[in-house]
C-alpha atoms as a PDB file:
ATOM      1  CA  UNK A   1     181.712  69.055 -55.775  1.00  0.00           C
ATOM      2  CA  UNK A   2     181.431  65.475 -54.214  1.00  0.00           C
ATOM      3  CA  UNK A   3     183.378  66.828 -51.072  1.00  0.00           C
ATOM      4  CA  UNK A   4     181.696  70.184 -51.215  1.00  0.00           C
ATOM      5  CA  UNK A   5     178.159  67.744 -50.721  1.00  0.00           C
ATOM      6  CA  UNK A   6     179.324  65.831 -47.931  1.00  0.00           C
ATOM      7  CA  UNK A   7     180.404  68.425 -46.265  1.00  0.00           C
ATOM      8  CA  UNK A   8     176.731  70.151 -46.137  1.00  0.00           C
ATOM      9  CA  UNK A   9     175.531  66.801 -44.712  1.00  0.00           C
ATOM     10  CA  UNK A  10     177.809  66.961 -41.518  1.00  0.00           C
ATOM     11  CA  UNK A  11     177.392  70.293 -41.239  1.00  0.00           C
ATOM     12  CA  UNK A  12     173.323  69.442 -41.442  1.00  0.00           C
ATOM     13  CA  UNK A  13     173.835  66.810 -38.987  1.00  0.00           C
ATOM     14  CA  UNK A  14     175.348  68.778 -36.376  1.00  0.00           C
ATOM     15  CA  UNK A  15     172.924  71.762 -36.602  1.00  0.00           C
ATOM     16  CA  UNK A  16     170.154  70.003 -34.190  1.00  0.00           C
ATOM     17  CA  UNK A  17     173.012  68.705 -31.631  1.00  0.00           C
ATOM     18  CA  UNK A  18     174.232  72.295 -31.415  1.00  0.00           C
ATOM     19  CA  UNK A  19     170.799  73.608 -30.879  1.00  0.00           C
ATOM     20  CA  UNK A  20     170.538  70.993 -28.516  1.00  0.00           C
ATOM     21  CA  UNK A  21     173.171  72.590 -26.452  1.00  0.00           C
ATOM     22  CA  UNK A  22     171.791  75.850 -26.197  1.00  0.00           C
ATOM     23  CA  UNK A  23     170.568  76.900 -22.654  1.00  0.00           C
ATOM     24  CA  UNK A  24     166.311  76.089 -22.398  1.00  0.00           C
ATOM     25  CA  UNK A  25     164.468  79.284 -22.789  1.00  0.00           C
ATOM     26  CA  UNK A  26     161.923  79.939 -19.441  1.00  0.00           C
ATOM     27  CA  UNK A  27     160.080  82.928 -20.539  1.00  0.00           C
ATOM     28  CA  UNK A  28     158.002  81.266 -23.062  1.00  0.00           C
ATOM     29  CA  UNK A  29     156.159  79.289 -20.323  1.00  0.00           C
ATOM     30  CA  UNK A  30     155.286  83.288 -18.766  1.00  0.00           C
ATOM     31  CA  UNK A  31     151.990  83.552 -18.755  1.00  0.00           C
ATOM     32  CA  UNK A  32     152.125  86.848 -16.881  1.00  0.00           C
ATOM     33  CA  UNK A  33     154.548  89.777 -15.714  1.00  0.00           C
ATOM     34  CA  UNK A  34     154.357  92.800 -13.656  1.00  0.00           C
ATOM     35  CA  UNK A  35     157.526  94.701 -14.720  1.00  0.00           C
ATOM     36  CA  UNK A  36     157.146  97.752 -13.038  1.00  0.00           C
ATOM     37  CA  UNK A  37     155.012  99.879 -11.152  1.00  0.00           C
ATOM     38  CA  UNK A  38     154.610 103.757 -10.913  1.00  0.00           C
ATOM     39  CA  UNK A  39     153.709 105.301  -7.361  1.00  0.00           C
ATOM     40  CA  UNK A  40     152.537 108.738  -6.364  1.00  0.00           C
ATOM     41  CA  UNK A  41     151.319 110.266  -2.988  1.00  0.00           C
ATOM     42  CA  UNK A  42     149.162 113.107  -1.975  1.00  0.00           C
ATOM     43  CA  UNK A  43     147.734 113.389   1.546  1.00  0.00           C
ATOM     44  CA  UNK A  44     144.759 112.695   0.613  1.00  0.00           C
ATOM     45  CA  UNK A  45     145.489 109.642  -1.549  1.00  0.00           C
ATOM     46  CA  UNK A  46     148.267 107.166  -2.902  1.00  0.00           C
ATOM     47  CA  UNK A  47     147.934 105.850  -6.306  1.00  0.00           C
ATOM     48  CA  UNK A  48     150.142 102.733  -8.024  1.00  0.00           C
ATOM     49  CA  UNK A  49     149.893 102.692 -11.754  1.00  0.00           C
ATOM     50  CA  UNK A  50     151.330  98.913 -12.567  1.00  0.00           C
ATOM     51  CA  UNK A  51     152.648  97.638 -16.302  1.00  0.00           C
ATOM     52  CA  UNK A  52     151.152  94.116 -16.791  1.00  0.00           C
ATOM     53  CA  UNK A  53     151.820  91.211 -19.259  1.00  0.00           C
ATOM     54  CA  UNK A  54     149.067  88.719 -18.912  1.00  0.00           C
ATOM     55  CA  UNK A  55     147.819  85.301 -20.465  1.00  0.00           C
ATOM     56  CA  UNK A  56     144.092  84.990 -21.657  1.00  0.00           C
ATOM     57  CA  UNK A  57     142.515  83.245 -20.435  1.00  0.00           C
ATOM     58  CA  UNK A  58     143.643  83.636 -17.085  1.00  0.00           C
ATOM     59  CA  UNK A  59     144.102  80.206 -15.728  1.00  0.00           C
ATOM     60  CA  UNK A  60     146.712  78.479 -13.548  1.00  0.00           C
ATOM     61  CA  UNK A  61     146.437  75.315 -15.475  1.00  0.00           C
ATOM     62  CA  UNK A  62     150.427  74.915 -15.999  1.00  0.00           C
ATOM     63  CA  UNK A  63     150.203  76.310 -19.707  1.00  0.00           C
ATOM     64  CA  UNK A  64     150.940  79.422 -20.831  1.00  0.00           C
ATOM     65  CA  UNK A  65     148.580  81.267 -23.045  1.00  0.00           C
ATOM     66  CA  UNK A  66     149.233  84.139 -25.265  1.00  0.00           C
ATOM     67  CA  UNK A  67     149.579  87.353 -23.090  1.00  0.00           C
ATOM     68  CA  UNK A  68     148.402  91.208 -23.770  1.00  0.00           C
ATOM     69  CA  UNK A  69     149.671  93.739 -21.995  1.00  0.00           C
ATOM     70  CA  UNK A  70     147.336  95.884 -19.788  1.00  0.00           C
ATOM     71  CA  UNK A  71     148.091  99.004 -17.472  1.00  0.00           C
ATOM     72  CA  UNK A  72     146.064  98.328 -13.995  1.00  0.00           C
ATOM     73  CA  UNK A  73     145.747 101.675 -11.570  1.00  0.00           C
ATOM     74  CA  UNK A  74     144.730 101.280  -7.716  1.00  0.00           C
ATOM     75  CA  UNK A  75     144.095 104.219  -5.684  1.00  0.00           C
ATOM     76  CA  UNK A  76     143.620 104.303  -2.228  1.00  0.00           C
ATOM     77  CA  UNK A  77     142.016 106.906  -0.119  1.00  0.00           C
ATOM     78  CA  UNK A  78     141.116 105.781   3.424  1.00  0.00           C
ATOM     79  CA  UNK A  79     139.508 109.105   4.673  1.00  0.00           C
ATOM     80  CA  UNK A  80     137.260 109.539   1.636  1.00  0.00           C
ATOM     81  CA  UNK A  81     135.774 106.129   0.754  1.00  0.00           C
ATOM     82  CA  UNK A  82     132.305 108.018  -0.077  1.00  0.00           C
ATOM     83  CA  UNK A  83     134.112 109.109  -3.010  1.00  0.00           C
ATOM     84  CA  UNK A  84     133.996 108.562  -6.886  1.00  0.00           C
ATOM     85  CA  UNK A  85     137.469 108.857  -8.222  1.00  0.00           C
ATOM     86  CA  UNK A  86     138.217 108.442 -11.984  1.00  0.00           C
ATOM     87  CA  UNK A  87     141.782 108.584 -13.420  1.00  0.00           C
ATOM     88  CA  UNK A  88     143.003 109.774 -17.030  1.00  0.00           C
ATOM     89  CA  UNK A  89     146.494 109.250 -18.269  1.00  0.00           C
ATOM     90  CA  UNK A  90     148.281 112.132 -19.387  1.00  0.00           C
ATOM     91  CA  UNK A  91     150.341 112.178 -22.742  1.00  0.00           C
ATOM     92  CA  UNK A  92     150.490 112.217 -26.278  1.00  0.00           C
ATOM     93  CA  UNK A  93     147.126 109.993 -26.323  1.00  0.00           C
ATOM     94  CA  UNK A  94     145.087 110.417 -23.472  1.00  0.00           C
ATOM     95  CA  UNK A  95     143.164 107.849 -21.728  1.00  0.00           C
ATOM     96  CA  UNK A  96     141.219 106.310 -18.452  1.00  0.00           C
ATOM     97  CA  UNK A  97     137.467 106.573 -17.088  1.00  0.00           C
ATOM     98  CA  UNK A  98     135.714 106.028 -13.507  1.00  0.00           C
ATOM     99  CA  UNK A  99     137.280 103.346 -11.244  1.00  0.00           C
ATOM    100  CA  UNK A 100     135.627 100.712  -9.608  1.00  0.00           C
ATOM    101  CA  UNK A 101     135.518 100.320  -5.632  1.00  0.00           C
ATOM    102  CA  UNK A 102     136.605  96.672  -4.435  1.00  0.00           C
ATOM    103  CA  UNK A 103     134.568  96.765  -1.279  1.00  0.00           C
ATOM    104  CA  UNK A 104     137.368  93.932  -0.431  1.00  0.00           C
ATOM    105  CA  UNK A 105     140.215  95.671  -0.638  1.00  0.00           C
ATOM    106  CA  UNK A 106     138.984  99.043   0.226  1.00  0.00           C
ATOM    107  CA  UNK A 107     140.496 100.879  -2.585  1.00  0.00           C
ATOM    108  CA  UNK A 108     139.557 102.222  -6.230  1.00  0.00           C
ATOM    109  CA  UNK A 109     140.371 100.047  -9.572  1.00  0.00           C
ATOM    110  CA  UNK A 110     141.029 100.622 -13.059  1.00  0.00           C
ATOM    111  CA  UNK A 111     142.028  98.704 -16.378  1.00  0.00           C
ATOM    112  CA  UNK A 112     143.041  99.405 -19.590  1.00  0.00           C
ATOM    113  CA  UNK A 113     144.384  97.042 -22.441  1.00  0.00           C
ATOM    114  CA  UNK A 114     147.397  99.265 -24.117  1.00  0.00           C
ATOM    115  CA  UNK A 115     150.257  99.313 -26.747  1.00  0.00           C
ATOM    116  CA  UNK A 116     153.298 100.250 -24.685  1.00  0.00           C
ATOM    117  CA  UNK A 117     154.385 101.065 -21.388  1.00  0.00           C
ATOM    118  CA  UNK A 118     155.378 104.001 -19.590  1.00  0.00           C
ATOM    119  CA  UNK A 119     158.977 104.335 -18.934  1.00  0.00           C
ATOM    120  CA  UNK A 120     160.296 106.840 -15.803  1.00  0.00           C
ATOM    121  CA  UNK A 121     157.398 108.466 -14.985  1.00  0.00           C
ATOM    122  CA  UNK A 122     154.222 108.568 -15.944  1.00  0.00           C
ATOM    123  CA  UNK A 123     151.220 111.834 -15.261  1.00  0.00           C
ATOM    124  CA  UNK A 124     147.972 111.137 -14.055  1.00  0.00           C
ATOM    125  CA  UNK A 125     144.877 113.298 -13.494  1.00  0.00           C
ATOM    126  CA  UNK A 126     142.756 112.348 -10.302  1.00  0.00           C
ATOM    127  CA  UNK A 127     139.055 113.653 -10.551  1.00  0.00           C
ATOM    128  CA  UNK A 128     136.241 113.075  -8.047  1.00  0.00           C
ATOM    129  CA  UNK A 129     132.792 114.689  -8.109  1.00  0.00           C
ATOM    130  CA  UNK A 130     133.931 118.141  -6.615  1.00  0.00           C
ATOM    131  CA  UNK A 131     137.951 118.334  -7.277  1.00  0.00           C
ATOM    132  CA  UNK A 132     140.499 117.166  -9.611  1.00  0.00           C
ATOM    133  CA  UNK A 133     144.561 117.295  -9.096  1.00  0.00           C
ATOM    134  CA  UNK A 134     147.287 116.156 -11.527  1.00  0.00           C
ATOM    135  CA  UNK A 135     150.561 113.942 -10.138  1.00  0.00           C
ATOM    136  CA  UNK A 136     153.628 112.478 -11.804  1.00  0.00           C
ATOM    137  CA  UNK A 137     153.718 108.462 -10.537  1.00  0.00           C
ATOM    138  CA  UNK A 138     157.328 107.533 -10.913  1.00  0.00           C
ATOM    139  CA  UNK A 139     158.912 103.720 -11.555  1.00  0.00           C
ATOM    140  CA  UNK A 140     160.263 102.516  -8.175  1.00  0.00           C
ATOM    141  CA  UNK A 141     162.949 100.439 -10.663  1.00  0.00           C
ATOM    142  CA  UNK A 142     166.316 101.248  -9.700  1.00  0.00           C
ATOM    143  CA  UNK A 143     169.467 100.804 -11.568  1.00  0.00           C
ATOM    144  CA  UNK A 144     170.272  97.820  -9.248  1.00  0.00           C
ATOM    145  CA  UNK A 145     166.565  96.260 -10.070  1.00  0.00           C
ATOM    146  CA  UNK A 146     166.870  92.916 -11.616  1.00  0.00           C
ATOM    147  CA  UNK A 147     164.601  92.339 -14.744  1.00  0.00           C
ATOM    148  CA  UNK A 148     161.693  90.137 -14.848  1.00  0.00           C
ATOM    149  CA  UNK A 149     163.826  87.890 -16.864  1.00  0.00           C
ATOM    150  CA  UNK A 150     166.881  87.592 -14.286  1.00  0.00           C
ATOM    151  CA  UNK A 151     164.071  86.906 -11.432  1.00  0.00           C
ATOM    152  CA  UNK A 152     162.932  84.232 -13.055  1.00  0.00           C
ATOM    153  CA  UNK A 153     166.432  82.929 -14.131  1.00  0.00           C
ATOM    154  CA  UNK A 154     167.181  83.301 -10.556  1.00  0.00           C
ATOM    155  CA  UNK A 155     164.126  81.073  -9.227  1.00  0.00           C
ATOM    156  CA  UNK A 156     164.725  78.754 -11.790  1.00  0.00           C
ATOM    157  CA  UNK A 157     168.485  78.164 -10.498  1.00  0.00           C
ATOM    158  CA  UNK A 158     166.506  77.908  -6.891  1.00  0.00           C
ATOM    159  CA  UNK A 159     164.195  75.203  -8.041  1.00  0.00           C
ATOM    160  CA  UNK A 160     166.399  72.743 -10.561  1.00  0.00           C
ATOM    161  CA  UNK A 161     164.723  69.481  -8.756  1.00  0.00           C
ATOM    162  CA  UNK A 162     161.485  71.016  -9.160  1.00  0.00           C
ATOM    163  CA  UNK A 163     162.018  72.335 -12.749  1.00  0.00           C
ATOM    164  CA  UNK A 164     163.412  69.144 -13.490  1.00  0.00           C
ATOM    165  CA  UNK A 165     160.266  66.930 -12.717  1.00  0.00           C
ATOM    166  CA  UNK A 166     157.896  69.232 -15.005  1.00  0.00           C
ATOM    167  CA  UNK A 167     160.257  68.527 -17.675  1.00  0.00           C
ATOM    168  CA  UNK A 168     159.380  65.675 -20.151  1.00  0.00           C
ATOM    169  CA  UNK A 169     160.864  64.942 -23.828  1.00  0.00           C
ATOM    170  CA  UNK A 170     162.991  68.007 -23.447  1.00  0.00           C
ATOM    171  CA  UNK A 171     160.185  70.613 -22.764  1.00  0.00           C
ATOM    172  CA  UNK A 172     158.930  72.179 -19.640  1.00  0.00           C
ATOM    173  CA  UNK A 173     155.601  71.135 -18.415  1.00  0.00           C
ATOM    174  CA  UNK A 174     154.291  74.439 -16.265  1.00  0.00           C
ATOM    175  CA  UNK A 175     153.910  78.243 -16.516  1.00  0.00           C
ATOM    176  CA  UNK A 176     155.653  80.948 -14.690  1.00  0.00           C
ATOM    177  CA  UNK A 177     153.906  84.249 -12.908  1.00  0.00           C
ATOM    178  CA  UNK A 178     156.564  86.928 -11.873  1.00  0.00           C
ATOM    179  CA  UNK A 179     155.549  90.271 -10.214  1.00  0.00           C
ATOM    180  CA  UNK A 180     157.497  93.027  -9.316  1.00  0.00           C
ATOM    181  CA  UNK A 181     156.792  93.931  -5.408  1.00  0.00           C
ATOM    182  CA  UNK A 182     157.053  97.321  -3.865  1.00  0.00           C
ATOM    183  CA  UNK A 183     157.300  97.042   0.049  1.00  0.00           C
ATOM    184  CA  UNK A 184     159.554  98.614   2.203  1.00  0.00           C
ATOM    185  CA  UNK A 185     161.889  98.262  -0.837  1.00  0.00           C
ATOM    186  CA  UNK A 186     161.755  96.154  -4.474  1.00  0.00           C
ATOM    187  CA  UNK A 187     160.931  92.541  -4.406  1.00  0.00           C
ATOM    188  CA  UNK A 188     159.763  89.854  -7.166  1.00  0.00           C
ATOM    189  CA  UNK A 189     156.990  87.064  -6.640  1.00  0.00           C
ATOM    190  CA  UNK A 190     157.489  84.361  -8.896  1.00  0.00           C
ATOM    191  CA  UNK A 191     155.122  81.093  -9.411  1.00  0.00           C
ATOM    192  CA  UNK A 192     155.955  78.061 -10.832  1.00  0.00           C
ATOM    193  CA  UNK A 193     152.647  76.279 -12.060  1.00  0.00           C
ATOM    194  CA  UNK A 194     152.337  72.332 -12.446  1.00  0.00           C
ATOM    195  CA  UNK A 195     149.947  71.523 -15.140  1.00  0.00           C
ATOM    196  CA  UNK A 196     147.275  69.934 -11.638  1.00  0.00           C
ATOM    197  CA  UNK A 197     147.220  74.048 -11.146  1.00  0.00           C
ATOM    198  CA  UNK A 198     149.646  73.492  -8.031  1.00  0.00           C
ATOM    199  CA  UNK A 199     152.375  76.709  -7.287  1.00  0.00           C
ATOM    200  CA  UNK A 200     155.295  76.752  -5.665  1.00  0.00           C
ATOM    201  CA  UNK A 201     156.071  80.632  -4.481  1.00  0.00           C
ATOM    202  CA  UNK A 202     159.317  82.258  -4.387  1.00  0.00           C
ATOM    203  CA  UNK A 203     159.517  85.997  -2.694  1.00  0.00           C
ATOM    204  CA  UNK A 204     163.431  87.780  -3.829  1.00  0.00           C
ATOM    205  CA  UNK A 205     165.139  90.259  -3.278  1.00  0.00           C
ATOM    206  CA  UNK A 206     164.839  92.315  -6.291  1.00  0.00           C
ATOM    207  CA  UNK A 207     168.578  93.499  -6.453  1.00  0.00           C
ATOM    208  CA  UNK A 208     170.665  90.357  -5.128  1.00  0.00           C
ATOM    209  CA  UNK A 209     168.101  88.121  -6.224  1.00  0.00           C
ATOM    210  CA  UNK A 210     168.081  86.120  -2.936  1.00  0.00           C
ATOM    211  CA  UNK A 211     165.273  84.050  -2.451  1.00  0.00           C
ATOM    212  CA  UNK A 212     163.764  85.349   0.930  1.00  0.00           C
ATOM    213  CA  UNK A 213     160.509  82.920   1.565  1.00  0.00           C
ATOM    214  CA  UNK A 214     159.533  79.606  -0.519  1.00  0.00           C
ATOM    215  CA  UNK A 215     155.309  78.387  -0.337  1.00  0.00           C
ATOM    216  CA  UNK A 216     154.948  75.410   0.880  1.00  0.00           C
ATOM    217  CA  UNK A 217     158.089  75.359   2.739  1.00  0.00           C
ATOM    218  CA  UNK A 218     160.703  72.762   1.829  1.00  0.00           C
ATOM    219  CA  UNK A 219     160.033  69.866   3.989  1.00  0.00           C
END
């Protein structure tokens, strides 16, 4: 019995060295993610549906808030700006309502707090005052996409000095942004956050993970 007890104790003892050892987990400082986006075409307009995982409040204070995950939709339609678009989201359970024109941007918003995501494809209904059409928005993911999670593995490899001086006592001391790009092809933005509200940005390459540009440049 005697050696039975000290044998609990070592083992005891050991238990917070080997935790210790295990690799620091990053994506509990995300405070938010874009991890895909769905894109459609007509010729009269384009429309991106994206899948978002945000922090509220929304502040780039170098802490990461709880997140909840929204679905944002921009549409843009450069020869009918007089227009008065509103988008519905086809499925099981439908929903959407009237978008809002960013007079900034030049295109038509909407927002809507949700459960899950759409995977593959998602359908959409497009109605303005005198029409409506229905198209399927598909992921521009690839097999060869990298998750969120690998980008930001892959920035935090980049940046060791950097992630090393926000890291006191064992825990990081920042927040991390990473949003899937479409371009010419896939890309990833990822922030890093100090806790003054200062960000260094990465831009990859969504499939090799190469970092492509760094803001502010290294010096």
């Amino acid at each position: 019995m005697k050696r039975y007890f000290f044998a609990l104790v070592a083992l005891s003892a050991l238990l917070p060295l080997a935790a210790g050892c295990g690799k620091y987990d990053y994506s509990k400082h995300l405070s938010e993610i874009r991890s895909d986006l769905f894109s459609a075409e007509t010729e009269e307009f384009s429309v991106v549906l994206s899948c978002v995982s945000r922090e509220h409040p929304y502040l780039s204070d170098g802490v990461a808030a709880p997140r909840g995950d929204l679905c944002e939709i921009v549409l843009t339609s450069p020869e009918h700006t007089d227009r008065t678009y509103s988008v519905t989201v086809l499925g099981e359970t439908e929903w959407g309502g009237e978008m809002s024109f960013r007079n900034v941007r030049g295109d038509w918003f909407y927002s809507q707090g949700v459960t899950s995501f759409p995977e593959g494809s998602v359908s959409l209904r497009i109605s303005w005052e005198d029409g409506e059409t229905e198209v399927a928005a598909t992921s521009v993911k690839t097999e060869n996409t990298l998750s969120c999670k690998e980008a930001l593995a892959r920035a935090v490899e980049e940046e060791k000095a950097l992630v090393k001086s926000m890291t006191r006592e064992g825990a990081f001391r920042g927040e991390f942004y990473v949003r899937l790009l479409r371009r010419d092809k896939n890309y990833y933005y990822v922030g890093i956050v100090n806790e003054a509200g200062e960000t260094v940005s990465l831009l990859l390459d969504a499939e090799s993970g190469e970092v492509l540009a760094r803001r502010p440049k290294r010096q």
